[in-house]
N, C-alpha and C. Protein backbone atom coordinates (compact mmCIF):
# COMPACT_ATOMS: atom_id res chain seq x y z
N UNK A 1 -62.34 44.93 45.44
CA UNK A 1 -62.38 43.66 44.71
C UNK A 1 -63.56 42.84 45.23
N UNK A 2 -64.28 42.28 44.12
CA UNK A 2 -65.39 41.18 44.76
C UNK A 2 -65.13 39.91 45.26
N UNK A 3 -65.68 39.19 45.97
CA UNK A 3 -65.21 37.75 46.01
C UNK A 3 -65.13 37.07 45.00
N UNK A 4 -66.00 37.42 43.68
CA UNK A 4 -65.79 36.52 42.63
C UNK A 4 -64.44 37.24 41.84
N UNK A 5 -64.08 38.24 41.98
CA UNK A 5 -62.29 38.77 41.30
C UNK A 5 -61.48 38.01 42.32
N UNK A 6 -62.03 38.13 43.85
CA UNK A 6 -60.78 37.52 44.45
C UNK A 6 -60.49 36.21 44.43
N UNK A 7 -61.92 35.60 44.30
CA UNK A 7 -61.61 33.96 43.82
C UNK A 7 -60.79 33.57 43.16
N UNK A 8 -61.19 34.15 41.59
CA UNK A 8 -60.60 34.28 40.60
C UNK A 8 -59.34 34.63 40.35
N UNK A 9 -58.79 35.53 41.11
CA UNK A 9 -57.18 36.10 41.41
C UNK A 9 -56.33 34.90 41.85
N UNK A 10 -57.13 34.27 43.27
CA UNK A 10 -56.66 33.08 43.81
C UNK A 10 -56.39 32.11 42.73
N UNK A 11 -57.55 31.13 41.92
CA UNK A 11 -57.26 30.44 41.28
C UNK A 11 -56.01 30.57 40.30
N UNK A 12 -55.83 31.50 39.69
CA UNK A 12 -54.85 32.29 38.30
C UNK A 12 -53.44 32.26 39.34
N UNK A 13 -53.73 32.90 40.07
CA UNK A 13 -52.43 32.49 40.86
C UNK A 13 -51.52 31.80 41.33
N UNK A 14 -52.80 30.84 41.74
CA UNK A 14 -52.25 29.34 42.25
C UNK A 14 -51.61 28.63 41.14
N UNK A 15 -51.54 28.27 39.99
CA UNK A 15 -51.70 28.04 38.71
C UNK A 15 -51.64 26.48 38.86
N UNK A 16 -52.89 26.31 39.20
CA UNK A 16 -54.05 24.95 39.35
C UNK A 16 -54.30 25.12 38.14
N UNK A 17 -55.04 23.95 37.50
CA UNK A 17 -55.36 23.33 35.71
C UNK A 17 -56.88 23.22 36.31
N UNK A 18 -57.54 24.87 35.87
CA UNK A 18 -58.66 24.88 36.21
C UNK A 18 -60.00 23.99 35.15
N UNK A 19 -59.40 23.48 34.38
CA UNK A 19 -60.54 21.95 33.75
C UNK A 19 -60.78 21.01 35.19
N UNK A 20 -59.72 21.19 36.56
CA UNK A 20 -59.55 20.14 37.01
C UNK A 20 -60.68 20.42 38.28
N UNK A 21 -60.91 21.76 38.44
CA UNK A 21 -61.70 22.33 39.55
C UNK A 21 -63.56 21.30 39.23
N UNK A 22 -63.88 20.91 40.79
CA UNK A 22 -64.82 20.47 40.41
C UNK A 22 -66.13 21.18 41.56
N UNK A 23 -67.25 20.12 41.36
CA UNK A 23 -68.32 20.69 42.50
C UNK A 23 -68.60 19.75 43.46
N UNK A 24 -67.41 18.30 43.20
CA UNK A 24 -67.96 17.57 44.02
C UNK A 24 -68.74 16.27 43.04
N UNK A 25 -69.07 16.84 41.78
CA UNK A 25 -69.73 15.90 41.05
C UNK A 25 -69.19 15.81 39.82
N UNK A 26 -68.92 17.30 39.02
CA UNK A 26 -68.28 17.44 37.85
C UNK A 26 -66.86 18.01 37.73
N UNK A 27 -66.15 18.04 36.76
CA UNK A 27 -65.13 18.89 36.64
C UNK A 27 -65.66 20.28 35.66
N UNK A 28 -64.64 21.05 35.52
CA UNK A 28 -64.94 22.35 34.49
C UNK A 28 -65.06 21.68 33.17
N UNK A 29 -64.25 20.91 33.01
CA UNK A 29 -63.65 20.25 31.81
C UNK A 29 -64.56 19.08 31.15
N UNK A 30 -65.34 18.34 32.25
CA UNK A 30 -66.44 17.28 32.08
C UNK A 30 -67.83 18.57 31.43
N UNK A 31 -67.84 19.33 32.25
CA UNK A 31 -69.39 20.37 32.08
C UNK A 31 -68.83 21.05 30.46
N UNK A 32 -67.80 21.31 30.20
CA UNK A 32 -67.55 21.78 29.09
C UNK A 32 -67.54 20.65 27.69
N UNK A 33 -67.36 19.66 28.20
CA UNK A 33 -67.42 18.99 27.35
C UNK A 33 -68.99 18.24 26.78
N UNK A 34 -69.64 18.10 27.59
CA UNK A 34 -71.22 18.20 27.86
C UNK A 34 -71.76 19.04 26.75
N UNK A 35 -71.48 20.84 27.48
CA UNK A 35 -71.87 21.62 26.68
C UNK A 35 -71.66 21.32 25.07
N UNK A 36 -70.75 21.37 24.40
CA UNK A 36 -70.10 20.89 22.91
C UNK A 36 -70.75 19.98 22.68
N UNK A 37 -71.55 18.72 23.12
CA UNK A 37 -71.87 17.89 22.96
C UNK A 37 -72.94 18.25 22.59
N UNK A 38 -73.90 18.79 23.64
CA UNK A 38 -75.69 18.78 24.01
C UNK A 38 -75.75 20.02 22.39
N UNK A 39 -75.03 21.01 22.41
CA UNK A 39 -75.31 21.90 21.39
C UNK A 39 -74.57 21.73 19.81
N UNK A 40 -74.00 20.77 19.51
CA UNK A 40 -73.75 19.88 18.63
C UNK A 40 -75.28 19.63 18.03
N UNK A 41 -75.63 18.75 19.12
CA UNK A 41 -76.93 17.63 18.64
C UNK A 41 -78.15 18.68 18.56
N UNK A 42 -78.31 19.93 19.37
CA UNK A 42 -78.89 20.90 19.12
C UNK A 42 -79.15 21.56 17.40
N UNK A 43 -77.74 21.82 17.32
CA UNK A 43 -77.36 22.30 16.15
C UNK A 43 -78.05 21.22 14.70
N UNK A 44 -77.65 19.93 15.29
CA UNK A 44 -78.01 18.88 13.80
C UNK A 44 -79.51 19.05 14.14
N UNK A 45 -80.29 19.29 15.03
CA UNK A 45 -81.58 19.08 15.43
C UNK A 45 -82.23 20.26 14.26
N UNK A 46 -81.46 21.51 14.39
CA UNK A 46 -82.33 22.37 13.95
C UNK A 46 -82.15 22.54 12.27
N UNK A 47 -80.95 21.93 12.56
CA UNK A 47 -80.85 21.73 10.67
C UNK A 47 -80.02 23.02 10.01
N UNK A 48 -80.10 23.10 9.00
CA UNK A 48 -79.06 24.28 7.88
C UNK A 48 -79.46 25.28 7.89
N UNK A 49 -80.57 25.55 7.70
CA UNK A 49 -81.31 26.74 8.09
C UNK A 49 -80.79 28.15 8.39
N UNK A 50 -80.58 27.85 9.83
CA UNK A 50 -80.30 28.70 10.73
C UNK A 50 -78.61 28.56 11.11
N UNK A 51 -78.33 27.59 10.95
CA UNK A 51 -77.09 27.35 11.29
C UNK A 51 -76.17 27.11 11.48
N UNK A 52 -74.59 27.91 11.18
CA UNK A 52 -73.47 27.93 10.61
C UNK A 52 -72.29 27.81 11.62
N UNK A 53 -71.28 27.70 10.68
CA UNK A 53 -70.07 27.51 10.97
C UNK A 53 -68.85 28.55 10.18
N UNK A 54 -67.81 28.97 11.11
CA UNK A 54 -66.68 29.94 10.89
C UNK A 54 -65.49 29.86 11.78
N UNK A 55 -64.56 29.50 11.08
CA UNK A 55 -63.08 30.00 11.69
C UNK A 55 -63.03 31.54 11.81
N UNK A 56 -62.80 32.51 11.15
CA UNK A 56 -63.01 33.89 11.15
C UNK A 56 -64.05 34.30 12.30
N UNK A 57 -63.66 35.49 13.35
CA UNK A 57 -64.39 35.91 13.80
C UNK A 57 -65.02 37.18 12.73
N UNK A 58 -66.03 38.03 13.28
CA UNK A 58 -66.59 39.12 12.55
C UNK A 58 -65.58 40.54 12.30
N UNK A 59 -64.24 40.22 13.17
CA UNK A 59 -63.42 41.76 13.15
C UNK A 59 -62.29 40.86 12.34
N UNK A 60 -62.66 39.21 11.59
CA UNK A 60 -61.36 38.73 10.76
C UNK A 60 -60.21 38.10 11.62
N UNK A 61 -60.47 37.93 12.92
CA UNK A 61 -59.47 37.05 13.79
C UNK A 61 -59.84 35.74 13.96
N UNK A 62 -59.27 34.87 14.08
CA UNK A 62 -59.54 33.71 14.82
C UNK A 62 -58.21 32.99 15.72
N UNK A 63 -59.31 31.78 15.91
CA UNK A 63 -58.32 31.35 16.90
C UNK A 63 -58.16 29.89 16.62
N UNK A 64 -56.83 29.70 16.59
CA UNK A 64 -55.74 28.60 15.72
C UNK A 64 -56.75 27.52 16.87
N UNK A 65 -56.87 26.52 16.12
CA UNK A 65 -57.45 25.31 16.63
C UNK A 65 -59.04 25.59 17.02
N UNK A 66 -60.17 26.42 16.68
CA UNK A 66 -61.26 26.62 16.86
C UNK A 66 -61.50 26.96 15.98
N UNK A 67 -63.28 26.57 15.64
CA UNK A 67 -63.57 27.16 14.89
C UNK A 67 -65.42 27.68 15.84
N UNK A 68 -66.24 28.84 15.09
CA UNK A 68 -67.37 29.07 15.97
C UNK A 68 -68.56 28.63 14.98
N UNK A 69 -69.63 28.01 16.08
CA UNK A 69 -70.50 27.14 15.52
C UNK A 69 -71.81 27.96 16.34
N UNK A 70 -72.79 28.55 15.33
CA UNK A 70 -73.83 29.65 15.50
C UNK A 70 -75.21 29.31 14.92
N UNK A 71 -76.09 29.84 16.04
CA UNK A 71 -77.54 29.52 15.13
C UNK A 71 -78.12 31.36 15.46
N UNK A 72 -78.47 31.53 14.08
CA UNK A 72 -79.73 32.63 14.09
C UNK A 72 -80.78 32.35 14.54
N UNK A 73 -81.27 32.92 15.58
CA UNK A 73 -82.90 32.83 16.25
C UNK A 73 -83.96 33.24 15.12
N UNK A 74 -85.17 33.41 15.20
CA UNK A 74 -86.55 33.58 14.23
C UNK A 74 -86.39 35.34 14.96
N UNK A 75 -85.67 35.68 16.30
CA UNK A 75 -86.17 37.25 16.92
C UNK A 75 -84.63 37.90 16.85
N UNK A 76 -83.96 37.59 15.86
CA UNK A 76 -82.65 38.11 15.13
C UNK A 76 -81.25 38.26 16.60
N UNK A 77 -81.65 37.52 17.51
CA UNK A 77 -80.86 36.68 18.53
C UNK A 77 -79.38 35.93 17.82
N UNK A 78 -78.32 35.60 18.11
CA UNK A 78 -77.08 35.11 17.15
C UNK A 78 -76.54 34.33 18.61
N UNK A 79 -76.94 33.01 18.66
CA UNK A 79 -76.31 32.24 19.77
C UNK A 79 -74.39 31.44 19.44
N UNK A 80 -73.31 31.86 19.75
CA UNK A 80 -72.62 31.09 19.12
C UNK A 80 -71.81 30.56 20.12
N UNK A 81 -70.95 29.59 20.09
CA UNK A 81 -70.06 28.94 20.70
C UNK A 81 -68.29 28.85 19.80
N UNK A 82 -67.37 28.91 20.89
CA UNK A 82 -66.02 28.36 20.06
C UNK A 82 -66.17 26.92 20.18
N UNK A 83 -65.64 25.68 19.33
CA UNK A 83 -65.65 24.89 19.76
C UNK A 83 -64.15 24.32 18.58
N UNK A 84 -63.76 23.34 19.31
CA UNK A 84 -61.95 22.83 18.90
C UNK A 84 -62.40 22.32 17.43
N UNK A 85 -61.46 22.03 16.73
CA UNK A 85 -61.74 21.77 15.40
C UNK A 85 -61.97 20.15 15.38
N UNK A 86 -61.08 19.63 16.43
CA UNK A 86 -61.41 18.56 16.45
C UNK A 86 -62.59 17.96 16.79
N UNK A 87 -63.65 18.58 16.99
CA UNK A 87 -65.33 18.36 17.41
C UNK A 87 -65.84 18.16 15.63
């Protein structure tokens, strides 16, 4: 096992509310929420173009309360994120 499985074993174990884990500056939950944010405004930046939105994953699953928000690159790259519906 690596230290990052055994970390990881530890945390899952402990069953700590890992949004709550921080670095001292942020939480998981603050940096995640950031992220959704910064690539939101990303997303309106680049316009329709390139980039969409789907509840459905590509094998027809999804996941109740998300939906995924994706931009096509110009070098056929597919960047996507889940993000809550409520975003």
């Amino acid at each position: 096992m690596t230290k990052e499985e055994a970390l990881n074993y530890i945390i899952k174990e402990s069953g700590c509310d890992t949004n709550k884990i921080s670095d001292g500056y942020h939480t998981f939950e603050q940096l995640y929420e950031h992220r959704i944010i910064l690539y939101i405004a990303l997303c309106n930046m680049i316009g329709n173009g390139s980039v969409w939105k789907s509840k459905m994953h590509s094998d027809g699953t999804e996941w109740d309360g998300w939906f995924l928000l994706g931009i096509d690159t110009r070098d056929g790259i597919q960047i996507t994120y889940h993000l809550p519906i409520s975003k």
